[in-house]
Protein backbone atom coordinates (compact mmCIF):
# COMPACT_ATOMS: atom_id res chain seq x y z
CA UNK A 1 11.17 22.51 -91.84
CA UNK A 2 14.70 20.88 -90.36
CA UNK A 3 16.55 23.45 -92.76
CA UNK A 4 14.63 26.08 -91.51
CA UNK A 5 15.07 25.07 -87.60
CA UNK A 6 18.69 24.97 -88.98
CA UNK A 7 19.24 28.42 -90.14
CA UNK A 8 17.24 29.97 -87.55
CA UNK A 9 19.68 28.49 -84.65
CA UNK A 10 22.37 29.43 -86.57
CA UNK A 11 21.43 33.06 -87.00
CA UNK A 12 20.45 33.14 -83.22
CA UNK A 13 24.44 31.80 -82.29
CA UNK A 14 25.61 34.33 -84.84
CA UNK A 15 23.75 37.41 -82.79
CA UNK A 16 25.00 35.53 -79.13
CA UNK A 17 28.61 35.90 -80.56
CA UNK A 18 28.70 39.16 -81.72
CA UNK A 19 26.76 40.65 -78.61
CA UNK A 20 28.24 38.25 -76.12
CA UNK A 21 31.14 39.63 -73.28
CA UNK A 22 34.23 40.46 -74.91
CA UNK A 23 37.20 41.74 -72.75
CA UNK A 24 39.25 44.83 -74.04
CA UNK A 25 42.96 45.77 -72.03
CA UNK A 26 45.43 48.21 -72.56
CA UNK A 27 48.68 49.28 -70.07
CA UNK A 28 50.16 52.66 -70.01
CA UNK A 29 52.83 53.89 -67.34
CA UNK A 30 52.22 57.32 -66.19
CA UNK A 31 55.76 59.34 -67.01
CA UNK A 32 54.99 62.03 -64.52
CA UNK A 33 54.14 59.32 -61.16
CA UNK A 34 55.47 56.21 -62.69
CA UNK A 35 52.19 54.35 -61.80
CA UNK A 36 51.24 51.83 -64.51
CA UNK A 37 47.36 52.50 -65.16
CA UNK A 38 46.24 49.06 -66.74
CA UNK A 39 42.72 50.23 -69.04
CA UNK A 40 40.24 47.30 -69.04
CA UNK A 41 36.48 47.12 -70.41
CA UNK A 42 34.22 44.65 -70.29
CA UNK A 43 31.77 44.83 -73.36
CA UNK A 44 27.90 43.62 -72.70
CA UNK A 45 25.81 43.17 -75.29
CA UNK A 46 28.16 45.65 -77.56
CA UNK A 47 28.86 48.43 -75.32
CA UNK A 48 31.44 49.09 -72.19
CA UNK A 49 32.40 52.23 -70.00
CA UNK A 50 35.81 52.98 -69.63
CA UNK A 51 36.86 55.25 -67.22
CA UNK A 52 40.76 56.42 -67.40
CA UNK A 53 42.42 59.39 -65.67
CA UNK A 54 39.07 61.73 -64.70
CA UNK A 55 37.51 60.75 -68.05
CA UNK A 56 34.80 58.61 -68.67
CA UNK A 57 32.72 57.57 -71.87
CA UNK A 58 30.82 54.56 -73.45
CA UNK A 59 32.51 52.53 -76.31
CA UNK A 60 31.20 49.82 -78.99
CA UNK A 61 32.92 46.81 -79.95
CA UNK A 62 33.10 48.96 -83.97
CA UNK A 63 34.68 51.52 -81.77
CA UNK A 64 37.39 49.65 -80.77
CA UNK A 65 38.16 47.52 -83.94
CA UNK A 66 38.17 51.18 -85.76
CA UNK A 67 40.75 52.91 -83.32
CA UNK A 68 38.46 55.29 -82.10
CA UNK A 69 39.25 54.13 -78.41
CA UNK A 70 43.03 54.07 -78.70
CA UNK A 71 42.94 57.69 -80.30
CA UNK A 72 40.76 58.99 -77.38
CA UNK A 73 43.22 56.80 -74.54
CA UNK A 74 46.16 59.23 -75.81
CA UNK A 75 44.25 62.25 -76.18
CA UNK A 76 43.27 61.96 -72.25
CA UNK A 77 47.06 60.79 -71.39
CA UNK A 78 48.32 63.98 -73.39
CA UNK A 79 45.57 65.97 -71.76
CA UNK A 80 46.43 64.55 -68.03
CA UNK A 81 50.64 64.68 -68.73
CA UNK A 82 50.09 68.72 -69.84
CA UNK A 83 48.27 69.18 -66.55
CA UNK A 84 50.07 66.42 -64.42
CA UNK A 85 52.35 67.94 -61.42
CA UNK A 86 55.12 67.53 -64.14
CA UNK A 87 53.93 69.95 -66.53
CA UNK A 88 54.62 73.28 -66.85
CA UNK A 89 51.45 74.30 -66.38
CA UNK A 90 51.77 72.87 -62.92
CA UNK A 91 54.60 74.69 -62.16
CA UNK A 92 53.13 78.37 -63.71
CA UNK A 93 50.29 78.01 -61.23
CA UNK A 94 52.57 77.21 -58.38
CA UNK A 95 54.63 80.38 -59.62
CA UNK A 96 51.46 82.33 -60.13
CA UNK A 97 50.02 80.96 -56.28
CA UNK A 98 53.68 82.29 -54.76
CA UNK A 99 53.26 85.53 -56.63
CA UNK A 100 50.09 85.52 -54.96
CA UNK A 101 50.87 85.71 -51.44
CA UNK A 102 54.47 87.46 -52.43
CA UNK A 103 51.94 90.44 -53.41
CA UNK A 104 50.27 90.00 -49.85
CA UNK A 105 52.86 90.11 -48.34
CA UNK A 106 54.07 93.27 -49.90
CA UNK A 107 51.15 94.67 -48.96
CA UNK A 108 51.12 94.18 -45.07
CA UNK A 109 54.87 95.31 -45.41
CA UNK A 110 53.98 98.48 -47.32
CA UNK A 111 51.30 99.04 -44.98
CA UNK A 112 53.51 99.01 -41.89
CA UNK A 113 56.47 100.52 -43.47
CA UNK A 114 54.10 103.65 -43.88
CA UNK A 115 52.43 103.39 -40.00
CA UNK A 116 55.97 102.99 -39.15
CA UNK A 117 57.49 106.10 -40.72
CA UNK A 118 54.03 108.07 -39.51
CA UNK A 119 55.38 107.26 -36.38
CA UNK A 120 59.07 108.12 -37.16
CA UNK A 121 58.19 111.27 -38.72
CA UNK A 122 55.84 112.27 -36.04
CA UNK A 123 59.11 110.89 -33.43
CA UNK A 124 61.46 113.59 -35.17
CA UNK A 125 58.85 116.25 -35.55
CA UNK A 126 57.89 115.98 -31.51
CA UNK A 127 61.76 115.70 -30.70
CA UNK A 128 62.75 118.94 -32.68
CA UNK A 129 60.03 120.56 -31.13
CA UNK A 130 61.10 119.95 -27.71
CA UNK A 131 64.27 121.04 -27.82
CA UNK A 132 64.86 123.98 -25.62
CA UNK A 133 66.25 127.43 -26.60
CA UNK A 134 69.80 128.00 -25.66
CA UNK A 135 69.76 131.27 -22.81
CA UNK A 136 71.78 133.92 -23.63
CA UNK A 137 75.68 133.65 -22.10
CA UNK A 138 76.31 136.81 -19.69
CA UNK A 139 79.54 137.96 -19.51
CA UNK A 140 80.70 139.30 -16.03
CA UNK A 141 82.73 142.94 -16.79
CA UNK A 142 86.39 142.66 -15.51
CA UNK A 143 87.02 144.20 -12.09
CA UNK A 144 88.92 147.91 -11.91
CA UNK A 145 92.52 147.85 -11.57
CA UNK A 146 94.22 148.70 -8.34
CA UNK A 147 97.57 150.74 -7.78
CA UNK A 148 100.07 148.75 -5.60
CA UNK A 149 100.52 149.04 -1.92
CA UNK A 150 104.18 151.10 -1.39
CA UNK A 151 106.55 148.90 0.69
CA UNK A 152 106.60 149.77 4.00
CA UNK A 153 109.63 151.74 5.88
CA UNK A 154 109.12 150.79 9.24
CA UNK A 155 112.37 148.84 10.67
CA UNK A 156 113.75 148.03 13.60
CA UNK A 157 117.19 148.99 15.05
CA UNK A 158 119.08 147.04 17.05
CA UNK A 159 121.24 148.83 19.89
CA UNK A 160 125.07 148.02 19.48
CA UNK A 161 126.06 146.11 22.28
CA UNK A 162 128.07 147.90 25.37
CA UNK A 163 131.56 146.76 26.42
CA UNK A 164 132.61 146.85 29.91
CA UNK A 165 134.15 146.23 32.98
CA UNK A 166 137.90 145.01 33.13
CA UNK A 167 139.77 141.92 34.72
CA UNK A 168 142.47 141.51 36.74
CA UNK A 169 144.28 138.54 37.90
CA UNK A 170 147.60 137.48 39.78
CA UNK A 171 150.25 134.79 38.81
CA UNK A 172 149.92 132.65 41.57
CA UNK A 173 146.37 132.09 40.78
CA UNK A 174 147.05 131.90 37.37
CA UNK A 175 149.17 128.63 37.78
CA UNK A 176 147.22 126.48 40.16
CA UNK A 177 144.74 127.00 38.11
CA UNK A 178 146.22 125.54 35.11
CA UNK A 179 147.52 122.39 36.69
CA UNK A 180 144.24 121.52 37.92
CA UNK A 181 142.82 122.18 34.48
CA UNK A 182 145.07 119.52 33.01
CA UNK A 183 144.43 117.17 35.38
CA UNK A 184 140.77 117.47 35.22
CA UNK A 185 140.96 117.26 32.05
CA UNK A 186 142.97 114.09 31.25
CA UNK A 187 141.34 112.21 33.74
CA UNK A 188 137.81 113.31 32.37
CA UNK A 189 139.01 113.15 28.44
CA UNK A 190 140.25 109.65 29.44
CA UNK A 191 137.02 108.75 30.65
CA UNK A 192 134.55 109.87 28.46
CA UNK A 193 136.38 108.22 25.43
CA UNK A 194 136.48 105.16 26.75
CA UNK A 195 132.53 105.85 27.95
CA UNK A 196 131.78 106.99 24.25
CA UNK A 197 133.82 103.81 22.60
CA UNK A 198 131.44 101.99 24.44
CA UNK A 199 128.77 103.82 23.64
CA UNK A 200 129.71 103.29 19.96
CA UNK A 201 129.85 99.87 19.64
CA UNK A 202 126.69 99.28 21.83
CA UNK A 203 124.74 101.64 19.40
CA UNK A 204 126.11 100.05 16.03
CA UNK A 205 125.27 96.51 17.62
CA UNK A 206 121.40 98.33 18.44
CA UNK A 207 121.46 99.98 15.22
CA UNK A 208 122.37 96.94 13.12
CA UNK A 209 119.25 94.80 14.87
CA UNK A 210 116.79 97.16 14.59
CA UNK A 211 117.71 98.21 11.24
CA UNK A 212 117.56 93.84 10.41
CA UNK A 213 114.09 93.78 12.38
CA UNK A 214 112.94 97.01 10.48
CA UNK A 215 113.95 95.23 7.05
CA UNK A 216 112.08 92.48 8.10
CA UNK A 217 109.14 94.26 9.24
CA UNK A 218 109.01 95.97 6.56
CA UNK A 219 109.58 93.15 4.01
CA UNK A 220 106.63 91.71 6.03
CA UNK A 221 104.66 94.50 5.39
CA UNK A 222 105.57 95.38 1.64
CA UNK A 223 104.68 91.29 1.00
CA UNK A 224 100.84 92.11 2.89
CA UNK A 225 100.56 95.23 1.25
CA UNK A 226 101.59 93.59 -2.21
CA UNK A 227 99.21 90.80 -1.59
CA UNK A 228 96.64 93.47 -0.60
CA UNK A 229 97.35 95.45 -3.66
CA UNK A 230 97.16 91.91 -6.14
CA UNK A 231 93.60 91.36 -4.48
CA UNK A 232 92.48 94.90 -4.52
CA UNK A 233 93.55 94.52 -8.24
CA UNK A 234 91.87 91.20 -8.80
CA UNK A 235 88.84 91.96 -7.50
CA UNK A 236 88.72 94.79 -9.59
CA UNK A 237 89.44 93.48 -12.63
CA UNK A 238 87.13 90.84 -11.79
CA UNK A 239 84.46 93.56 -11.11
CA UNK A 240 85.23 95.23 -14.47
CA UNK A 241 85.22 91.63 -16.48
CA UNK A 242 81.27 91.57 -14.23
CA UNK A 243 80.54 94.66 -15.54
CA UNK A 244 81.66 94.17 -18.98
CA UNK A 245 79.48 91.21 -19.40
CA UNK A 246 76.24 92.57 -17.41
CA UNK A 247 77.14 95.59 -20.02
CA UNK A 248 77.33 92.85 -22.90
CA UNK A 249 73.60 91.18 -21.44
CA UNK A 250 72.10 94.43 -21.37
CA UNK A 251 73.29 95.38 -24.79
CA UNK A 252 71.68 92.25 -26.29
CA UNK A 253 68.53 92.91 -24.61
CA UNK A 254 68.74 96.52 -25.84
CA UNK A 255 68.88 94.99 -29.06
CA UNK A 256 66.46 92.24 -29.13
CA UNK A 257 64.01 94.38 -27.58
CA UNK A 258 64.56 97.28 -30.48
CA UNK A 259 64.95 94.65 -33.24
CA UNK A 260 61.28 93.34 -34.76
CA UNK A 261 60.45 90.43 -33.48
CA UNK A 262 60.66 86.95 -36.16
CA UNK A 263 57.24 85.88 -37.40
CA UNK A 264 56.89 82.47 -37.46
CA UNK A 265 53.37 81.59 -39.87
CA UNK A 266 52.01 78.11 -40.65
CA UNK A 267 49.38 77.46 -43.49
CA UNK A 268 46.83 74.52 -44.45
CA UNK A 269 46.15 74.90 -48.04
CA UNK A 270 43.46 73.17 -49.95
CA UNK A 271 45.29 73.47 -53.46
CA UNK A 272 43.40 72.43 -56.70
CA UNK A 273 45.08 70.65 -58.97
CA UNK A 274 44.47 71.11 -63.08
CA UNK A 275 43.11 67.67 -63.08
CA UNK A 276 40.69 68.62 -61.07
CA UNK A 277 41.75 67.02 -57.21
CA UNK A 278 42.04 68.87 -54.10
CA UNK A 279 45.57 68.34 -52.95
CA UNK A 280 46.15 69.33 -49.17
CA UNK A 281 49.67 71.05 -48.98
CA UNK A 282 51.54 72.17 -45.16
CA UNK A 283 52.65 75.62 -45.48
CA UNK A 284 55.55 76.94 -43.14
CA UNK A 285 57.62 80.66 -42.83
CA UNK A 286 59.31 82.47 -41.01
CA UNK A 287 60.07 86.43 -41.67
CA UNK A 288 62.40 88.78 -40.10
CA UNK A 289 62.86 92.69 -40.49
CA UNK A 290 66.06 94.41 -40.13
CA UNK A 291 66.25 97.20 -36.93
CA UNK A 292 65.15 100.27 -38.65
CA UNK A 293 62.65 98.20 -40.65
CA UNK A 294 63.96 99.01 -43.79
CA UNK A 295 64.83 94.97 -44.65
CA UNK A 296 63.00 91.91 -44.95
CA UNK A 297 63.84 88.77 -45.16
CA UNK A 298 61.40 85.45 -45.56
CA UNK A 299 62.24 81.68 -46.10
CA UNK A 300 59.25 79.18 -46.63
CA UNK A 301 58.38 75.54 -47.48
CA UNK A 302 55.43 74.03 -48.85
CA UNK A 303 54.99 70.28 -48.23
CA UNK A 304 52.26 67.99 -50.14
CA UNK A 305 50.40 65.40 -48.14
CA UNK A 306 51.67 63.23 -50.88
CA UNK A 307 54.99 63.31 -49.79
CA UNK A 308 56.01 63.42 -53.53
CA UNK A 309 55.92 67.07 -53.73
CA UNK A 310 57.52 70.04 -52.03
CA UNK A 311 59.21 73.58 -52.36
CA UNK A 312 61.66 75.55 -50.82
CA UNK A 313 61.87 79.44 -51.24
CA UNK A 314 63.35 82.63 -50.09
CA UNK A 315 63.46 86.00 -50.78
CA UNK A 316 64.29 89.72 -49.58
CA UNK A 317 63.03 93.18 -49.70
CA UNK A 318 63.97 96.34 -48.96
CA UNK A 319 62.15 99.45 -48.65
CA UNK A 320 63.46 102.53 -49.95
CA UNK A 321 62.12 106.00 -48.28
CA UNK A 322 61.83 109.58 -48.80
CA UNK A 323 63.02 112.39 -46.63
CA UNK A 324 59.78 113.34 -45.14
CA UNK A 325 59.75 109.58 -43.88
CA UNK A 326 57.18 108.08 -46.66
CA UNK A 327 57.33 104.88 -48.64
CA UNK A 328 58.73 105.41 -52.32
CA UNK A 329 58.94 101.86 -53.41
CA UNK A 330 59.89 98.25 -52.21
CA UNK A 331 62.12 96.26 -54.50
CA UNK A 332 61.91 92.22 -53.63
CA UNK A 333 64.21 89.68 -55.17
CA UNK A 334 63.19 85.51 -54.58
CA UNK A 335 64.31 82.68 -55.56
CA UNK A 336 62.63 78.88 -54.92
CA UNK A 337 62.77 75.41 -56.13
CA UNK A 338 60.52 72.82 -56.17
CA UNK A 339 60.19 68.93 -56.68
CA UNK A 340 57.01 67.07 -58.14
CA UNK A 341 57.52 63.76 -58.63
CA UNK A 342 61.04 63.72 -59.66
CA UNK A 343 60.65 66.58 -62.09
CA UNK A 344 62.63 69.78 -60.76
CA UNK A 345 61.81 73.06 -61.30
CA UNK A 346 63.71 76.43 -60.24
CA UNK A 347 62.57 79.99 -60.44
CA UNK A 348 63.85 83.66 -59.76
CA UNK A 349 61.41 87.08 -59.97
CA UNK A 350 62.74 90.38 -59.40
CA UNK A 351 59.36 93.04 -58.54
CA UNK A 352 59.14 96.63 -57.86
CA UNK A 353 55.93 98.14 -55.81
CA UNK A 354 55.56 101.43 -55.46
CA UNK A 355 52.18 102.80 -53.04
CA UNK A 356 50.23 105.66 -54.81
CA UNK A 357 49.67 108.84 -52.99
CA UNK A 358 46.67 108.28 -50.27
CA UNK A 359 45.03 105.24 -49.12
CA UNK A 360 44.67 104.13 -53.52
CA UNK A 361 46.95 101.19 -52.94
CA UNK A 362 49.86 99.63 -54.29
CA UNK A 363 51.05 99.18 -57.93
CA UNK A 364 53.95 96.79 -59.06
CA UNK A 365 55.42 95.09 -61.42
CA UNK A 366 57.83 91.94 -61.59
CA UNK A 367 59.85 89.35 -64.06
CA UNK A 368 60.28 85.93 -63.38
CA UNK A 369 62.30 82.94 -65.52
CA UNK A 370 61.86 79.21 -64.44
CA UNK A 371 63.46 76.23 -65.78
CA UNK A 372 61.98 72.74 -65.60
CA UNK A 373 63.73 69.54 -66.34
CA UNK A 374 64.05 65.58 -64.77
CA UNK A 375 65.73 62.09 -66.35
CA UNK A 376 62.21 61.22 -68.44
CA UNK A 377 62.70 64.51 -70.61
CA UNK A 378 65.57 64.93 -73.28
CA UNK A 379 65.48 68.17 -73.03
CA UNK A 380 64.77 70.96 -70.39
CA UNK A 381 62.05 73.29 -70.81
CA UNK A 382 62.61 77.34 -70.22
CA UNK A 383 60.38 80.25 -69.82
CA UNK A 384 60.90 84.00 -69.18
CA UNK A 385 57.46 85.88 -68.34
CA UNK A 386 56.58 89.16 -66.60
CA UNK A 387 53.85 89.71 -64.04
CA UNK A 388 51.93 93.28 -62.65
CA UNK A 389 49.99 93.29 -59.83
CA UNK A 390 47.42 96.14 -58.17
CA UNK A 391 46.85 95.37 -53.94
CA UNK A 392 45.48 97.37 -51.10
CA UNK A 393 44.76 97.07 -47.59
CA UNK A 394 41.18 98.17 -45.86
CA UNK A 395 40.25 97.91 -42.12
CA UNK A 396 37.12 96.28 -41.47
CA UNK A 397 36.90 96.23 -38.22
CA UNK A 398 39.15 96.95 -35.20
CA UNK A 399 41.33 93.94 -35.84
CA UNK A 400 40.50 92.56 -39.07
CA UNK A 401 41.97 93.88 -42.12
CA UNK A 402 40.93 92.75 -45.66
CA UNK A 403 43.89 92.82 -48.26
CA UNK A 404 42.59 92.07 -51.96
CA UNK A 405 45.19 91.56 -55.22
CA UNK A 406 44.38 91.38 -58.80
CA UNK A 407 47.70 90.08 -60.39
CA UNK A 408 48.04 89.25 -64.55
CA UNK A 409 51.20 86.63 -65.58
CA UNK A 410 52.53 86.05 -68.76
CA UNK A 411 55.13 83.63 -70.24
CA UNK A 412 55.68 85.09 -73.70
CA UNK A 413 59.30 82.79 -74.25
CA UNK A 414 58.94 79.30 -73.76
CA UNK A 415 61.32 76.75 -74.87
CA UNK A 416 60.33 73.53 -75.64
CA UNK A 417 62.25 70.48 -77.01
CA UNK A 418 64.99 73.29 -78.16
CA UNK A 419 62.12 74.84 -79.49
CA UNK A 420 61.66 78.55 -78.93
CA UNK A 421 57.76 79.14 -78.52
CA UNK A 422 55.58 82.35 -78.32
CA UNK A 423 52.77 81.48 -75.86
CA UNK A 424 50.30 84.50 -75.77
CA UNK A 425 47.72 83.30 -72.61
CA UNK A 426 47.83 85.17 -69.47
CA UNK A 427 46.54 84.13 -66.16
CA UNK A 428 44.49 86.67 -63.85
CA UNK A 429 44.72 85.99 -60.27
CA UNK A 430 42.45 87.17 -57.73
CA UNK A 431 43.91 87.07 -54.18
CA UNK A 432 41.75 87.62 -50.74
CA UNK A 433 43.58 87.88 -48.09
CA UNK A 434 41.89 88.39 -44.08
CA UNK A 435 44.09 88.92 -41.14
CA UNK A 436 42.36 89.04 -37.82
CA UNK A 437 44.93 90.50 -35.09
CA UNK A 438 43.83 87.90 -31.80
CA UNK A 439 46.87 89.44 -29.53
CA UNK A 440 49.89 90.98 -29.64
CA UNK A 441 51.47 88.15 -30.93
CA UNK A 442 48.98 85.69 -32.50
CA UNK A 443 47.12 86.54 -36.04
CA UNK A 444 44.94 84.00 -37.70
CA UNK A 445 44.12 84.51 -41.65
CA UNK A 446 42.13 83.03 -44.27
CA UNK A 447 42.47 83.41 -48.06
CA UNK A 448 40.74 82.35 -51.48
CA UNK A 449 42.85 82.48 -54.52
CA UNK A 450 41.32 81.77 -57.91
CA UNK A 451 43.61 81.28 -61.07
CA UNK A 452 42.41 81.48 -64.37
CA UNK A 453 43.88 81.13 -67.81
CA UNK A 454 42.95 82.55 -70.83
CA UNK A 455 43.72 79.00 -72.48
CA UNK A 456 40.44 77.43 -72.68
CA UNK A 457 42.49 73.69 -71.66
CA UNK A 458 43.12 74.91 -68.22
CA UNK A 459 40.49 75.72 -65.38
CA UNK A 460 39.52 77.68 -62.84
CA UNK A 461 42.25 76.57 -60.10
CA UNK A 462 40.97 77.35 -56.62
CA UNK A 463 43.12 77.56 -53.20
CA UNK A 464 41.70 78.08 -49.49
CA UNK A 465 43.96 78.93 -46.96
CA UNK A 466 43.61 78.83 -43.13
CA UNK A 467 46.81 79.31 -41.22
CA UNK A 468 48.35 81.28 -38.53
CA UNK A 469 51.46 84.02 -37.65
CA UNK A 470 52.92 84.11 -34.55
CA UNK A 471 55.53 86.80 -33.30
CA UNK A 472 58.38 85.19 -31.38
């Protein structure tokens, strides 16, 4: 009986020990956030839950001695770093979300590009039409010459002048006469001389002041007229340098009121990550068209609420047009760069869009190439890919207009490691876009994208949008 009470306690403490609480721990450090994630499990009674990254499943003690928990710890770390904000993955969805509202975008500017050049064409027709007919130029006939008028032979004769009478006088006269004269003479010759000396010297004296008091008069007088000439001059220059510049202010409001206005548009996005989270990103822009609306230009951010995550981008189009004032295609060239936890990423795409006859929408197609690298990989990773996109715009009420896209990407040429790789998944994007026009100025939209990949690893990422565009 004793060995029997023996063996059955020590059977009982065999079974205690190998269902008892055994404690399982494991460390990895995330090479996308740097976090350390520390992997602990508490097994009860042979069995513990372990929950790492967004994966969870139930383990046995045989499980662990095996390896079968270690193998499925770096299958989920492999799975999470492929979809991590490192990957590129990460940044092909990004691309794909851009290409998104780039083809929105195009379409509003497509849109009123064509309302525009209705109105242009309908302009030129309206202003050829008014013109008015030149009247005929009449030509008075030349008047009939005249013969000359014959001199005329009228003159006047003067009578010739009549002689006569004779004179007679006697000697005695003749004399007394004569002395007299001289007398009269000398005495009067004497006097006058003297009288006219006088008369002389008085008069050079006169002339001499008045011609000093005329200089300075009219020294006087040239100094006020100059001085009335330099401020008669002054105040017109100073007029024309007034008029120049109220000609300069009205020229710049000429132009800022014929130039389009710059849109200003904020975003809230509720992103989806590939690990499944909802990541709230800021989204800011600003636009500007050129005078004859013929050139775009756009520059936007995107900002995570993170902090560890952002984007820059900018990009151009312009809008080539036919002679009869109608859209023939829009060719748009950006460029961005963006930041996710240390790991940078840059991208170009080049797109053509081209609107099909009618109201049937708007047809384009685009190449992109991206490069990804950061300090934790040895080597960068490249990709060239090609995108093609089909949007429209539809009224659906008197100031809401719906604007759908279906767009298809494609990275065909990766490089990884220095290894060229052929990647044959595509991702279909589904973009819709509402714009409700509040005033003159203020427009409010909302937008659902969905982005899904034909490899069967990736899912469905959704975005919301709610922002605003306001015309400054």
């Amino acid at each position: 009986m004793i060995k029997k009470l023996i063996f059955i306690l020590l059977l009982t403490f065999i079974g205690l020990s190998g269902y008892g609480q055994t404690t399982f721990t494991q460390t990895f450090v995330d090479r996308c956030t740097g976090d350390v994630k520390v992997v602990s499990a508490t097994f009860v009674n042979g069995r513990a839950t372990i929950a790492f990254y967004n994966r969870i499943r139930v383990f046995t003690q045989q499980e662990v001695t095996n390896g079968t928990l270690q193998l499925w710890l770096t299958e989920t770390y492999n799975w999470w770093y492929a979809l991590s904000p490192c990957s590129v993955a990460t940044q092909q969805a990004q691309q794909a979300q851009q290409t998104a509202q780039q083809a929105q975008q195009a379409a509003q500017t497509a849109s009123q590009a064509a309302s525009q050049a209705a109105s242009a064409a309908s302009a030129a027709s309206s202003a050829v039409s008014n013109i008015p007919a030149v009247p005929p130029v009449n030509v008075p006939p030349s008047p009939p010459s005249t013969p000359a008028s014959p001199p005329s032979t009228n003159s006047s004769s003067t009578p010739p002048a009549q002689n006569g009478g004779s004179s007679s006088s006697s000697s005695s006269s003749s004399t007394s006469e004569t002395k007299t004269e001289t007398k009269t003479e000398t005495k009067t010759e004497t006097k006058t001389e003297t009288k006219t000396e006088e008369k002389k010297t008085e008069s050079k004296t006169e002339t001499k002041e008045e011609k000093k008091e005329e200089s300075k008069s009219e020294t006087k007088k040239e100094k006020k007229e100059e001085k009335k000439e330099e401020t008669k001059e002054e105040k017109k220059e100073e007029k024309k340098e007034e008029k120049k510049k109220e000609d300069k202010k009205k020229e710049k409001q000429q132009k800022r009121a014929a130039a389009p206005p710059i849109m200003v548009s904020g975003d809230m996005i509720g992103m989806q990550s590939l690990s499944g989270g909802i990541d709230a990103v800021l989204s800011v822009g600003m636009s500007k068209s050129s005078i004859f609306g013929d050139r775009s230009y756009n520059v936007g951010t995107m900002i995570w609420s993170n902090l560890q995550q952002f984007s820059l981008s900018a990009s151009t189009a312009k809008i080539y047009m036919t002679s009869d004032y109608r859209v023939s295609g829009i060719e748009s060239v950006s460029i961005s760069y963006s930041n996710n936890f240390g790991t940078n990423a840059t991208s170009m795409s080049m797109s053509w869009i081209e609107p099909m006859s009618g109201r049937k929408g708007t047809f384009g197609i685009g190449f992109n190439g991206s490069a990804v690298w950061s300090d934790m990989m040895d080597y960068g990773t490249y990709n060239i890919g090609w995108n093609a996109l089909y949007t429209n715009s539809f009224k659906v009420g008197k100031n809401i207009t719906y604007s759908p896209a279906v767009i298809i990407t494609n990275t065909p040429i990766n490089a990884v490691n220095q290894k060229q790789e052929f990647n044959g998944d595509a991702m279909f994007i589904l973009s819709n876009g509402f714009t409700i026009q509040l005033t003159k100025r203020f427009i409010v939209n909302f937008n659902w994208t969905g982005i899904k990949s034909t490899n069967e690893s990736l899912p469905l990422i959704n975005s919301f949008i709610i922002g605003s565009k306001i015309n400054l």
